[in-house]
Structure formats: C-alpha cells, structure tokens
N, C-alpha and C. Protein backbone atom coordinates (compact mmCIF):
# COMPACT_ATOMS: atom_id res chain seq x y z
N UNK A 1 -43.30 15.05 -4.20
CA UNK A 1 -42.22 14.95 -5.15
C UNK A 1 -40.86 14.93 -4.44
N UNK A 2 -40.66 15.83 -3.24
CA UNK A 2 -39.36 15.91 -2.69
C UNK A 2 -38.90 14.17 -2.09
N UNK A 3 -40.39 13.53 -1.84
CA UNK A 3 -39.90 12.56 -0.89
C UNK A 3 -39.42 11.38 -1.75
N UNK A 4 -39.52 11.51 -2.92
CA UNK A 4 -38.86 10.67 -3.71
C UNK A 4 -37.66 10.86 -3.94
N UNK A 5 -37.34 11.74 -3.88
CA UNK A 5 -35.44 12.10 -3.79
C UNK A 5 -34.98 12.68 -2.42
N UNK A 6 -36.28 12.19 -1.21
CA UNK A 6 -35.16 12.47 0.39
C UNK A 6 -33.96 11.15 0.20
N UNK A 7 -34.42 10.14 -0.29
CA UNK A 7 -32.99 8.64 0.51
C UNK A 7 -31.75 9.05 -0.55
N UNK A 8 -31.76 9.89 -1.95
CA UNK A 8 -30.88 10.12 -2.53
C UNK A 8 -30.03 11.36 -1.74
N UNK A 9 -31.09 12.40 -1.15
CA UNK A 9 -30.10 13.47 -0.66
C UNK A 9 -29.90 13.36 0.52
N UNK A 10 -29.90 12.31 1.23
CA UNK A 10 -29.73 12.04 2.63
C UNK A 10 -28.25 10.99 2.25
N UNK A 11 -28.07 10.35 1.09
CA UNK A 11 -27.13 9.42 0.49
C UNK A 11 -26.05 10.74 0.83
N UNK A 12 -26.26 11.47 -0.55
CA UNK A 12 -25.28 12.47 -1.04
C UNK A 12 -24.85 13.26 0.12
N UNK A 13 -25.66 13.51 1.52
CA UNK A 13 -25.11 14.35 2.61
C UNK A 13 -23.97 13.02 3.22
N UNK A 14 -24.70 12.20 3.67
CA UNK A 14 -23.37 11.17 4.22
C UNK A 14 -22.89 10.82 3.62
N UNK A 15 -22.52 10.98 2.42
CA UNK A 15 -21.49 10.68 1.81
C UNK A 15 -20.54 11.79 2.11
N UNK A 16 -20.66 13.07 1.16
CA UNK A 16 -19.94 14.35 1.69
C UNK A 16 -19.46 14.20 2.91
N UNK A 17 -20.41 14.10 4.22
CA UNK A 17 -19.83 14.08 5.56
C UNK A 17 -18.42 13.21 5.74
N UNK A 18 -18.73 11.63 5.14
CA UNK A 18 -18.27 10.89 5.67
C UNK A 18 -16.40 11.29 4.68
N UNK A 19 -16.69 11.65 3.72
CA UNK A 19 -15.55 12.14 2.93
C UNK A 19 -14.52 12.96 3.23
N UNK A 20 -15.47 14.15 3.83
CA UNK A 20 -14.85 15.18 4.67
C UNK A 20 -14.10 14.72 5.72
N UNK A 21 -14.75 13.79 6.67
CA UNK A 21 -14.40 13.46 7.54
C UNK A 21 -13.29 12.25 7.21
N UNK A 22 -13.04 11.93 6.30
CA UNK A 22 -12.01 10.72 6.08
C UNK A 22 -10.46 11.91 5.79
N UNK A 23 -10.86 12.89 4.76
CA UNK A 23 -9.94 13.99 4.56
C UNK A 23 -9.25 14.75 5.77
N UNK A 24 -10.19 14.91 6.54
CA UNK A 24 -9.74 16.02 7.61
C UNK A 24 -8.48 14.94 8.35
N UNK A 25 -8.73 13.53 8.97
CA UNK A 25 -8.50 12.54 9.42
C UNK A 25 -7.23 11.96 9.14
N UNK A 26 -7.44 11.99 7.86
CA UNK A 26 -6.00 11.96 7.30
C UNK A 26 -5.17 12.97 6.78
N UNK A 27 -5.42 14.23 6.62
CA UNK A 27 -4.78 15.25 6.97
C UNK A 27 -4.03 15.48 8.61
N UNK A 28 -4.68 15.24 9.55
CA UNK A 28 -4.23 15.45 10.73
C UNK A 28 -3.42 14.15 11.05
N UNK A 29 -3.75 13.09 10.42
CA UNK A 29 -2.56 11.80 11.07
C UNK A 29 -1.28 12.12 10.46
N UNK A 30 -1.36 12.33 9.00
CA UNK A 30 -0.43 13.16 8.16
C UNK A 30 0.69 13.46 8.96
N UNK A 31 -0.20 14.46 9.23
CA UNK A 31 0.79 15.87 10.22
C UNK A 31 1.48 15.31 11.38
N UNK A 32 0.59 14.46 12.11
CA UNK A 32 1.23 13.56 13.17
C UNK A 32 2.28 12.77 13.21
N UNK A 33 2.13 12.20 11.95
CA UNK A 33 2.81 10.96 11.54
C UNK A 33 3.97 11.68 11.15
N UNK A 34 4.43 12.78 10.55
CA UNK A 34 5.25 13.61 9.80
C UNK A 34 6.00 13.72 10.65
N UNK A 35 5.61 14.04 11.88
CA UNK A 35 6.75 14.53 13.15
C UNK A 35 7.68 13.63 13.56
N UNK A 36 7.49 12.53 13.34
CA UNK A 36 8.32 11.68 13.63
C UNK A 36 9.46 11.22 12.75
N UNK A 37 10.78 10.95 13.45
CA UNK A 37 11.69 10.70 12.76
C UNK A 37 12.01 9.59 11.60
N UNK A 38 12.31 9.86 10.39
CA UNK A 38 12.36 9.08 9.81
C UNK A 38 14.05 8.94 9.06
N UNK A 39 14.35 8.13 8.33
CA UNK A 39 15.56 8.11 7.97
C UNK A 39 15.18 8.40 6.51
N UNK A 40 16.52 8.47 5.47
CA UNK A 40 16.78 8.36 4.12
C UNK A 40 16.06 7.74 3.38
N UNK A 41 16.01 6.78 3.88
CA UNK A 41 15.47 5.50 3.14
C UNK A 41 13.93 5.19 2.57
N UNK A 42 13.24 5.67 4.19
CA UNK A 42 12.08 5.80 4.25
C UNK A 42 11.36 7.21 3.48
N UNK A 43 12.11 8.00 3.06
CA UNK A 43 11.68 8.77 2.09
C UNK A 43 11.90 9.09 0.70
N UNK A 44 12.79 7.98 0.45
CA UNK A 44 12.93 7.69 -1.02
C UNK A 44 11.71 6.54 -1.79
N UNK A 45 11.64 7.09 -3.03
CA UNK A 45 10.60 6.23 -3.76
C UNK A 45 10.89 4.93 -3.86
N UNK A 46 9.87 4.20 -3.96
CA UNK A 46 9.90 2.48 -3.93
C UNK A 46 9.63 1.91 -5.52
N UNK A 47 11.00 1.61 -6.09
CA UNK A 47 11.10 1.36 -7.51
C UNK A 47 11.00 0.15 -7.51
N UNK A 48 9.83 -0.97 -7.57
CA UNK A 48 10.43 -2.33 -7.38
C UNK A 48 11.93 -3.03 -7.10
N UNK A 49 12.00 -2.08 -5.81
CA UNK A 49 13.20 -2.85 -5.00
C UNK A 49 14.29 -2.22 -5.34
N UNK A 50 14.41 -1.59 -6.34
CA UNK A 50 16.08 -0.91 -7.15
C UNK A 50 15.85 0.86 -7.47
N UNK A 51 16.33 1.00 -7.47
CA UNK A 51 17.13 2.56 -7.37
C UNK A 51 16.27 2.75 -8.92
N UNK A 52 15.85 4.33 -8.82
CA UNK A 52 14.98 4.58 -9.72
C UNK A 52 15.65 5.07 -10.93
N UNK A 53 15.49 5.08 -12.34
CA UNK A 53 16.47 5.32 -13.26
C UNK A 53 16.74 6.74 -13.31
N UNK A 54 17.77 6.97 -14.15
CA UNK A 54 18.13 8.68 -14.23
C UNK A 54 17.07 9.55 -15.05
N UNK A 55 16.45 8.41 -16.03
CA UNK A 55 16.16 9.48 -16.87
C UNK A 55 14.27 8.85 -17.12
N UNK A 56 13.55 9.44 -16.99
CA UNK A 56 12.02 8.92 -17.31
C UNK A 56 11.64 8.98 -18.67
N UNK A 57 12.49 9.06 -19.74
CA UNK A 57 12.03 8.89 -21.11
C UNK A 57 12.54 7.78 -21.78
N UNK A 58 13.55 6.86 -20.95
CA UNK A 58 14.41 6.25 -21.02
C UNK A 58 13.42 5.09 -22.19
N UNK A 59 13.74 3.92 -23.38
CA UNK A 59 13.43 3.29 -23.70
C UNK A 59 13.04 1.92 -23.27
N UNK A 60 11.84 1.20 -23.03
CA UNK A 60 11.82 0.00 -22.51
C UNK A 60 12.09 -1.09 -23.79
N UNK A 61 11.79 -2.24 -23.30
CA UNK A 61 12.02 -3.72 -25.07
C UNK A 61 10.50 -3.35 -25.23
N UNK A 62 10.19 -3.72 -26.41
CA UNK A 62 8.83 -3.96 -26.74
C UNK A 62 8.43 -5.38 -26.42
N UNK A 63 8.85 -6.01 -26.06
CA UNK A 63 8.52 -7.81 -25.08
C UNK A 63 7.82 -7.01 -24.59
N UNK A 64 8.22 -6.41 -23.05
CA UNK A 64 7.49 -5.90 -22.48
C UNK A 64 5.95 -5.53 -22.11
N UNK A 65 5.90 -4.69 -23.31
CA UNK A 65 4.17 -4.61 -24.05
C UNK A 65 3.35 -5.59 -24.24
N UNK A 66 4.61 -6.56 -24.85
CA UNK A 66 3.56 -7.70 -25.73
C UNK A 66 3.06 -8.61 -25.17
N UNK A 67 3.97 -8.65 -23.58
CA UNK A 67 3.49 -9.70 -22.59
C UNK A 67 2.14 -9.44 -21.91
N UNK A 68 2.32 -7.81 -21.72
CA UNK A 68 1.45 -7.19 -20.79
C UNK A 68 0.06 -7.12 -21.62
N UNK A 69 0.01 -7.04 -23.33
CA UNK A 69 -0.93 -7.25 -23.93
C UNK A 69 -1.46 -8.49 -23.82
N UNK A 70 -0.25 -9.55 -23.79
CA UNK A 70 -0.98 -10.80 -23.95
C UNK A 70 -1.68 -11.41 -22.66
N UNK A 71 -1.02 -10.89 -21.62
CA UNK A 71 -1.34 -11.03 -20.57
C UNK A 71 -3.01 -10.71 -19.90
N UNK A 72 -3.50 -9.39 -20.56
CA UNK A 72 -4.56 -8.43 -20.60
C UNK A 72 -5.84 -9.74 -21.45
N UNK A 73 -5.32 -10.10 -22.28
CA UNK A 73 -6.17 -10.93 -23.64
C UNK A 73 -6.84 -11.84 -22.98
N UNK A 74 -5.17 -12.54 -22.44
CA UNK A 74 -5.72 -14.15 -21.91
C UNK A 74 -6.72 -14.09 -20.25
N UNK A 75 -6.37 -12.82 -19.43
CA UNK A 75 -7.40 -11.97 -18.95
C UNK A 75 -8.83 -12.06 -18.74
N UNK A 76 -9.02 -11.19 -19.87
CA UNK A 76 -10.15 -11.24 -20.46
C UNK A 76 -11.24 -12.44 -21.25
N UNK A 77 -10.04 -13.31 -21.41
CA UNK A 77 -10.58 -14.25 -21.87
C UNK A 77 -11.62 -15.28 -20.89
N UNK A 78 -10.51 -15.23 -20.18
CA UNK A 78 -11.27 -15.50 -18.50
C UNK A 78 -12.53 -15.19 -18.32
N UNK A 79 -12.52 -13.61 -18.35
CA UNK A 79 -13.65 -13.16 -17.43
C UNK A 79 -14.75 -13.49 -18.28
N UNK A 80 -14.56 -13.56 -19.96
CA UNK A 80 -15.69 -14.29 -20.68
C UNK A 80 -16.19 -15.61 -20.31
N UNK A 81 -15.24 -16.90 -20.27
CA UNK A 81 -15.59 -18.01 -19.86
C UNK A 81 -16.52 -18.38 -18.73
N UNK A 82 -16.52 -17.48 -18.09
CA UNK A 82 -17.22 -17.44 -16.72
C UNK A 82 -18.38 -17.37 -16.84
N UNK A 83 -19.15 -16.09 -17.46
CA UNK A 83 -20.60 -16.01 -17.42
C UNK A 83 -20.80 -17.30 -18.48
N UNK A 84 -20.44 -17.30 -19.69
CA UNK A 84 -20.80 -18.23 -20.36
C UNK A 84 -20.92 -19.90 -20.10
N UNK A 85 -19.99 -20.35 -19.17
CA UNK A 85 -19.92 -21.72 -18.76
C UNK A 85 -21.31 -21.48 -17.95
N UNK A 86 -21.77 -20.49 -17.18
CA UNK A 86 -23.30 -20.63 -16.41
C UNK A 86 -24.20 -20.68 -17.03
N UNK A 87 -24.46 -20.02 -18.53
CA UNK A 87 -25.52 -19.58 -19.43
C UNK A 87 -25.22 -21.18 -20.10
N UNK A 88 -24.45 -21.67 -20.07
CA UNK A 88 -24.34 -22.46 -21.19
C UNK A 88 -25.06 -23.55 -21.82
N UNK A 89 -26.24 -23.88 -20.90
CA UNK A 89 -27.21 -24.67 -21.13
C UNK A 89 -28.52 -23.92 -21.82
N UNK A 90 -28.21 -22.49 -21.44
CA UNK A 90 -29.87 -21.69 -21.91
C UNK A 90 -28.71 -21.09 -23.63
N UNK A 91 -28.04 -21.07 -23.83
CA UNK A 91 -26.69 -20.47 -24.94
C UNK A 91 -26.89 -21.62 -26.05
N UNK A 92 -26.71 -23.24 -25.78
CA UNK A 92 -26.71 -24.13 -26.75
C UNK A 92 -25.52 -24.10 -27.36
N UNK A 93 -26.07 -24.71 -28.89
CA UNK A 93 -25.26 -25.00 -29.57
C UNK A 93 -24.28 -23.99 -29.98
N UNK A 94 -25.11 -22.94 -30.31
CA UNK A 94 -24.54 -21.29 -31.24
C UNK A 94 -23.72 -21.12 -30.43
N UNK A 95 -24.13 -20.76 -28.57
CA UNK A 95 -23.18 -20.46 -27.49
C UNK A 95 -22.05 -20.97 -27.95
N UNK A 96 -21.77 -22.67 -28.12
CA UNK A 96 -20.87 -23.71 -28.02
C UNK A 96 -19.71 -22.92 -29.31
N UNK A 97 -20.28 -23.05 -29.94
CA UNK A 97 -19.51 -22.84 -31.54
C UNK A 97 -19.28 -21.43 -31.51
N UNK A 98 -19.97 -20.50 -30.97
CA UNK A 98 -19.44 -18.92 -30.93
C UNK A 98 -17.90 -19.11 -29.83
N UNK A 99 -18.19 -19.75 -28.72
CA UNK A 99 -16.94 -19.62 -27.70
C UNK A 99 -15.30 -20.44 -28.49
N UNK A 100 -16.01 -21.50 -29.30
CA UNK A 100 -15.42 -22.45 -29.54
C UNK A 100 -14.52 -21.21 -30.63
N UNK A 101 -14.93 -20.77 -31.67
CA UNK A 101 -14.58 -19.79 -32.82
C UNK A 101 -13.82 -18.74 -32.03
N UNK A 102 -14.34 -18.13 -30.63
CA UNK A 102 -13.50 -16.86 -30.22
C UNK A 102 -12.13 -17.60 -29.65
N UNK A 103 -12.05 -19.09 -28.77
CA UNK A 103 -10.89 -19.25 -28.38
C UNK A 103 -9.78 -20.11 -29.42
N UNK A 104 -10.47 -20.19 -30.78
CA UNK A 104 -9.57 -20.49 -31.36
C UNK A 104 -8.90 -19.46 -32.30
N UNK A 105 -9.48 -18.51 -32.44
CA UNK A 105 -9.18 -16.44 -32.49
C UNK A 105 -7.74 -16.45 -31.53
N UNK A 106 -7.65 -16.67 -30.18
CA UNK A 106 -6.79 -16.46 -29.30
C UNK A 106 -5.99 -17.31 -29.52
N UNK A 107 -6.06 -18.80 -29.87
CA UNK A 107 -4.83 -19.54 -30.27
C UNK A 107 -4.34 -19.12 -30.98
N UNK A 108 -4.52 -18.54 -32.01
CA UNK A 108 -3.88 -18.39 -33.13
C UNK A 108 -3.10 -16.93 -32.90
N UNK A 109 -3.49 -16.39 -32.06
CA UNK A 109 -2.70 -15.03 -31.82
C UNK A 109 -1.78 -15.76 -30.90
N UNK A 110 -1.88 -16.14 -29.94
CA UNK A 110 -0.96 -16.62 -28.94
C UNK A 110 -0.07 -17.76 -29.86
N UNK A 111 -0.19 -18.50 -30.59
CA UNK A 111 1.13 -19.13 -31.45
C UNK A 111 1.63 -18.69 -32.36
N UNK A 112 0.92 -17.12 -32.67
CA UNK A 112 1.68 -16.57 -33.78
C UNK A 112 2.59 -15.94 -32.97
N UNK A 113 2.44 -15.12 -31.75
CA UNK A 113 3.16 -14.41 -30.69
C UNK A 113 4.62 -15.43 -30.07
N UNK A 114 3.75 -16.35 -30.30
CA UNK A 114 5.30 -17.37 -29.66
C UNK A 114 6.34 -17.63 -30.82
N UNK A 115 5.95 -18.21 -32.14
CA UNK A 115 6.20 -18.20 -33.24
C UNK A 115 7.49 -17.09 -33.47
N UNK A 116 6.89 -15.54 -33.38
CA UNK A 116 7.46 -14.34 -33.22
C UNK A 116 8.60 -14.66 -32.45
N UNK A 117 8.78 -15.16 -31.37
CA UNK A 117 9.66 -15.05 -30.25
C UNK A 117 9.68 -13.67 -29.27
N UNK A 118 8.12 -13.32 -29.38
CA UNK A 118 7.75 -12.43 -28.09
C UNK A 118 7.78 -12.78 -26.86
N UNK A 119 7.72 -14.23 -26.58
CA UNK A 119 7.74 -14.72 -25.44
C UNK A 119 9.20 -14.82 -24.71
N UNK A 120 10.25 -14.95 -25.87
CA UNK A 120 11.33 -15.35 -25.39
C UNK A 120 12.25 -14.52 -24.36
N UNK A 121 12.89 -14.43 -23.47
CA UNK A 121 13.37 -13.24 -22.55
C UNK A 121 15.29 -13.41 -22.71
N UNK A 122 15.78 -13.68 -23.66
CA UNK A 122 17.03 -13.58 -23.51
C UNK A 122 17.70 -12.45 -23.17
C-alpha cells in the first residue's frame, strides 16, 4: 500500500526541499543585494511611469471598466474559438449555429457598448 504513494511523497519532499531552498536563496541575495548603494529613485514605487497619486480611494471614469470588461469578453471569446475551430468537423451543424448564435450575443453587446459611447476617450 505504501508503494503506491512512495512517487507522491518523494514529489512532496522535493518539492518542500526545492522551495526551501529557493526561499533561503533569495533571502540571502536579498540581503546581499540590499548592501549596495542605491539612490531615491530606485526605491520609489513604479506607477506606470508617473508619480503615484495622493490619495488611493481616489475615483477612476467608468470607461475604464468597460474597456477592461470588454476587453476580458472579446478574450474569452478567443479562447472559445480555438478548441471549437478543431472539434469542428466532429461538432457539425449544431457546433456551427451554437458558435454562430454566441458571436452574434457579442456583437450585439459590443455595438450596443459603442452605440453608448464607452469606447469614446475624450
């Protein structure tokens, strides 16, 4: 019975080891690396390029969101097309007309979104 779970606990030891050993490793370059001189600059946070705001509750536009939603959608939409263009001969017709029905789901969100003037960045 044990020898069916030795390659799992022989996994779980090198793993631990190798973890430990990545921790310790970079704890000590850390420390190394620390000693050395650095300026101002190099220890201030990296705000995409600009000086970080005063206040972190501060309000963003809701564009913002809507891009990053739409952005996420059209995404995803992707990663669907993919398996399905391979299946698509064993999928058929139903396949055809199910994909056909979901990306015209997404048109219609994406021209109602433009429609909106979510897209627009004035």
């Amino acid at each position: 019975m044990l020898a069916n779970y030795l390659p799992v606990l022989i996994f779980l030891a090198l793993a631990t080891v190798l973890a430990a050993l990545m921790l310790g490793l970079g704890s000590a370059l850390g420390r190394y690396l620390a000693r050395s001189p650095q300026d101002a600059a190099k220890r201030t946070a990296y705000e995409c390029g600009f000086d970080a705001f005063d206040e972190a509750r501060m309000k963003f536009d809701v564009r913002y969101y809507l891009v990053a939603i739409l952005f996420i959608v059209f995404d995803l939409e992707i990663a669907f097309l993919f398996p399905w263009a391979v299946a698509l001969s064993k999928v058929g017709l139903y396949g055809l007309l199910s994909m056909g029905i979901f990306l015209a789901i997404l048109v219609v969100g994406f021209i109602y979104e433009w429609k909106k003037g979510a897209l627009e960045w004035d």
